[in-house]
C-alpha atoms as a PDB file:
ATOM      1  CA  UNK A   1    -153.476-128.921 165.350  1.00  0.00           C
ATOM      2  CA  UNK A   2    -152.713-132.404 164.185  1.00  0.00           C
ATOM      3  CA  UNK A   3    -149.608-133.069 161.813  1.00  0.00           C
ATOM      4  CA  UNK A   4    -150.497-135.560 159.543  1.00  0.00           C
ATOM      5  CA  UNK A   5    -148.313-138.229 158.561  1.00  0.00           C
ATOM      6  CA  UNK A   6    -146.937-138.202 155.069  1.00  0.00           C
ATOM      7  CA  UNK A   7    -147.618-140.832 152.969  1.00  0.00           C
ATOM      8  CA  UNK A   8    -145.555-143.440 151.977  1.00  0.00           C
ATOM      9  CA  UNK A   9    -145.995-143.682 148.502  1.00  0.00           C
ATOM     10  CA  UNK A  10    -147.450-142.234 145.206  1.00  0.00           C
ATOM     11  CA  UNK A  11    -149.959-144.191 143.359  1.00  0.00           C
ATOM     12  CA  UNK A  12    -150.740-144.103 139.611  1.00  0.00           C
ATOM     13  CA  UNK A  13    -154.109-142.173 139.982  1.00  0.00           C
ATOM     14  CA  UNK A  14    -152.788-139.637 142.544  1.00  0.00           C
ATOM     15  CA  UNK A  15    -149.522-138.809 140.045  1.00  0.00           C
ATOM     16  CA  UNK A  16    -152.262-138.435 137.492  1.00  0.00           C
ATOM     17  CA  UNK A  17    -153.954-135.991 139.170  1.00  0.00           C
ATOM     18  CA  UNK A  18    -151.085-134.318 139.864  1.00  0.00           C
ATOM     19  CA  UNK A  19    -149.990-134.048 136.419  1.00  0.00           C
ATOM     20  CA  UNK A  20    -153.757-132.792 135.071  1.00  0.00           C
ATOM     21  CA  UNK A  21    -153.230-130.032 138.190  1.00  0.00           C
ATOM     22  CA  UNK A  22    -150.102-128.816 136.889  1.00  0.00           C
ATOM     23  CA  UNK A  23    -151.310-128.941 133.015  1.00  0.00           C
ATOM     24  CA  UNK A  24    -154.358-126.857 134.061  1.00  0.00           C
ATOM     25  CA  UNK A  25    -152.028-124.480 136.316  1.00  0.00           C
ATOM     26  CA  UNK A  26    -149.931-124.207 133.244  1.00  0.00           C
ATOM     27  CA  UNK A  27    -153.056-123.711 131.046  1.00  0.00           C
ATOM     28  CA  UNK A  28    -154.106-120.835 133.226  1.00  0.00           C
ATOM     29  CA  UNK A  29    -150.517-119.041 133.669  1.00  0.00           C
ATOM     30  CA  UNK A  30    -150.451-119.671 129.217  1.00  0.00           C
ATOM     31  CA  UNK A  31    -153.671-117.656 129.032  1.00  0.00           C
ATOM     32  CA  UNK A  32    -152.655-114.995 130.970  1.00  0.00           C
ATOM     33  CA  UNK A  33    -149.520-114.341 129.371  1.00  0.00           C
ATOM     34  CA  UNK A  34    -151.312-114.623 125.911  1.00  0.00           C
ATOM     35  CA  UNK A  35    -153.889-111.529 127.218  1.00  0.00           C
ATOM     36  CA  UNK A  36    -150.744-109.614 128.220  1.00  0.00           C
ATOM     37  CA  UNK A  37    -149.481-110.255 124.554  1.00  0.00           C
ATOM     38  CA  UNK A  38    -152.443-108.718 123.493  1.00  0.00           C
ATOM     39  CA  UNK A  39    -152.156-105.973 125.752  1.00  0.00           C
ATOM     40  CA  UNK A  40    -148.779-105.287 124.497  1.00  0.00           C
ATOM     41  CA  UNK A  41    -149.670-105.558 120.742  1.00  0.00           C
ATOM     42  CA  UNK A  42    -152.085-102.620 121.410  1.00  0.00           C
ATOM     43  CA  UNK A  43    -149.144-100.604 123.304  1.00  0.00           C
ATOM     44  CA  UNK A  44    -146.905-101.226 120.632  1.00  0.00           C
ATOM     45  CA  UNK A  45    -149.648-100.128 118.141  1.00  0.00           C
ATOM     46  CA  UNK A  46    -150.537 -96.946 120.190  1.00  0.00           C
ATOM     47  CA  UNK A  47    -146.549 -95.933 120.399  1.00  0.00           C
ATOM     48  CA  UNK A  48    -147.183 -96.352 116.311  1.00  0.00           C
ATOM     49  CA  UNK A  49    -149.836 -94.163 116.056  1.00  0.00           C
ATOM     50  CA  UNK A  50    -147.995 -91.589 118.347  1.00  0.00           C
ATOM     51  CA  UNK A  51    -145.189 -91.911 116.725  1.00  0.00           C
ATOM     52  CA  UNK A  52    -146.433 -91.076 113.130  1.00  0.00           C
ATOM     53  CA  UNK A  53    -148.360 -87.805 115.197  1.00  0.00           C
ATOM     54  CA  UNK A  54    -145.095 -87.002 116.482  1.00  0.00           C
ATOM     55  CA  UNK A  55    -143.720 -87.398 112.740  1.00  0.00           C
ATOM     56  CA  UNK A  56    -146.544 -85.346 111.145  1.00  0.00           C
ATOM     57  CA  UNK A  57    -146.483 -82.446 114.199  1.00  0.00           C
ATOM     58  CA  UNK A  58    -142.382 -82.705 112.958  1.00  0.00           C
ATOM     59  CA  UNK A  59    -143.173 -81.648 109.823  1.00  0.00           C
ATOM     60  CA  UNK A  60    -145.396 -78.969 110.970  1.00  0.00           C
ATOM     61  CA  UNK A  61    -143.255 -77.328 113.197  1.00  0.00           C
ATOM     62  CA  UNK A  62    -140.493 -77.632 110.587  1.00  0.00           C
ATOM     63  CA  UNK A  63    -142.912 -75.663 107.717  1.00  0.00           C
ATOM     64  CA  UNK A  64    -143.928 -73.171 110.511  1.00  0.00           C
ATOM     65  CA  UNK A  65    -140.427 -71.966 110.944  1.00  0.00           C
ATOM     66  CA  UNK A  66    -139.767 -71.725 107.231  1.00  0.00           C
ATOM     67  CA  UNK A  67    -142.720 -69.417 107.026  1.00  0.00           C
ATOM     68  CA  UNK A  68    -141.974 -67.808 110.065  1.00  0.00           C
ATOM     69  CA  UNK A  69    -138.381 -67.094 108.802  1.00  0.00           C
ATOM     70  CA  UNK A  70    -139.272 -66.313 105.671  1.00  0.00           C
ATOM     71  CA  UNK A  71    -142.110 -63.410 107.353  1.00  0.00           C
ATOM     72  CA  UNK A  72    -139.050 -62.445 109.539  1.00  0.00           C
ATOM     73  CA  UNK A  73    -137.050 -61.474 106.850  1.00  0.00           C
ATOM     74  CA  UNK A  74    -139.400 -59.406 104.893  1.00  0.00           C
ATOM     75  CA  UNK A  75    -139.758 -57.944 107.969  1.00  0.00           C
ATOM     76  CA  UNK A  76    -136.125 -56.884 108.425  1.00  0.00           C
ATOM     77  CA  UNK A  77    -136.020 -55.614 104.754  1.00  0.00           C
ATOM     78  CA  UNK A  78    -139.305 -53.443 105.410  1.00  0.00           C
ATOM     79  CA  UNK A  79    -137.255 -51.797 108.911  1.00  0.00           C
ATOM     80  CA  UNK A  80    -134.446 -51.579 106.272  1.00  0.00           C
ATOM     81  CA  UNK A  81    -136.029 -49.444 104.091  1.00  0.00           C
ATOM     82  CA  UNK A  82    -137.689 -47.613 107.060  1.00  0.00           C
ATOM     83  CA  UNK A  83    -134.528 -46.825 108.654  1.00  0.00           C
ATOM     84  CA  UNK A  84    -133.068 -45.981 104.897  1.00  0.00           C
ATOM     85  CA  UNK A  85    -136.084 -43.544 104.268  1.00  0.00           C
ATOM     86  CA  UNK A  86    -135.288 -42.353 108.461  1.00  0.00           C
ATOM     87  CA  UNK A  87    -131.845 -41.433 107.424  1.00  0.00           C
ATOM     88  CA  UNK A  88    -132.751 -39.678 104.517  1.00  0.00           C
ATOM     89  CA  UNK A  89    -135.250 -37.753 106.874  1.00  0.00           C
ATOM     90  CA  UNK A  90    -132.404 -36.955 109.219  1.00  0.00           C
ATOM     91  CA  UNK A  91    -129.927 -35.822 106.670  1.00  0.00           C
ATOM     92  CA  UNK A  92    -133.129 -33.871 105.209  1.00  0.00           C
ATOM     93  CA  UNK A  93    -134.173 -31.788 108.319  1.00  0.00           C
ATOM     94  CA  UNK A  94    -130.495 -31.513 109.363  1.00  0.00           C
ATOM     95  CA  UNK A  95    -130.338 -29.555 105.836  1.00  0.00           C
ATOM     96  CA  UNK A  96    -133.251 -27.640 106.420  1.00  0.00           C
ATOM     97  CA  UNK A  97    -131.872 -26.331 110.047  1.00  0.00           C
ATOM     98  CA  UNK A  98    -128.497 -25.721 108.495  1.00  0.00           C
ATOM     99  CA  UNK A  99    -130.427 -23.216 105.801  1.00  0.00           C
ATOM    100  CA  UNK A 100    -132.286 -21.721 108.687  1.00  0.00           C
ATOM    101  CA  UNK A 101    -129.732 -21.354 111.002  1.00  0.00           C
ATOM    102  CA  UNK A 102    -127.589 -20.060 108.196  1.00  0.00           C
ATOM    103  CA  UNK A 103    -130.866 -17.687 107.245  1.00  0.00           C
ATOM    104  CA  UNK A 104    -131.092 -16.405 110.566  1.00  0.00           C
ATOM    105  CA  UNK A 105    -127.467 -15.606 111.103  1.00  0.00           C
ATOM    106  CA  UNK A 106    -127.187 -13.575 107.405  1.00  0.00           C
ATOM    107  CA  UNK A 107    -130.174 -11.862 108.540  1.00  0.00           C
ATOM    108  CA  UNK A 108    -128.842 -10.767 111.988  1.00  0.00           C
ATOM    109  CA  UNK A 109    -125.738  -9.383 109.935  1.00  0.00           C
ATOM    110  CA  UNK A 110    -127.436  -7.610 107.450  1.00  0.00           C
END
């Protein structure tokens, strides 16, 4: 391989070319970064969109558990009133074997 010599000196038309080279390097490098703004506009308008789904599902979730609390306590004041109604039960049949038992004893002693 043959080294070539370097040249001496820079003429008008070579520096010319040299500067349209760079402008059209520059040109090139300009119009890729302005596709990459574009691709970043439609990120940033994507991570909008998701956002106000986020927002809405928010909201959603945040109703749910007001219904869901509010279904959660009419549930615990139905088992209230079951276990009020299971008490009077208890205290009834508890009654009811006191009488017998009582029954069967005055009738053993009679």
């Amino acid at each position: 391989m043959e080294l070539m010599a370097p040249r001496q000196s820079w003429t008008d038309d070579r520096l010319d070319d040299l500067v349209k080279r760079v402008d059209e390097g520059f040109a090139r490098v300009d119009a890729r970064f302005s596709r990459v703004d574009e691709h970043f506009t439609q990120i940033e308008g994507r991570f909008v969109q998701i956002e106000a789904r986020f927002v809405k599902v928010e909201g959603e979730i945040r109703d749910l558990r007001t219904e869901m609390n509010a279904r959660f306590e009419r549930i615990d004041s139905r088992f209230e009133r079951v276990e009020a109604r299971f008490d009077s039960l208890q205290q009834t049949m508890l009654g009811g074997f006191f009488v017998l038992f009582a029954t069967l004893i005055a009738t053993q002693f009679a």
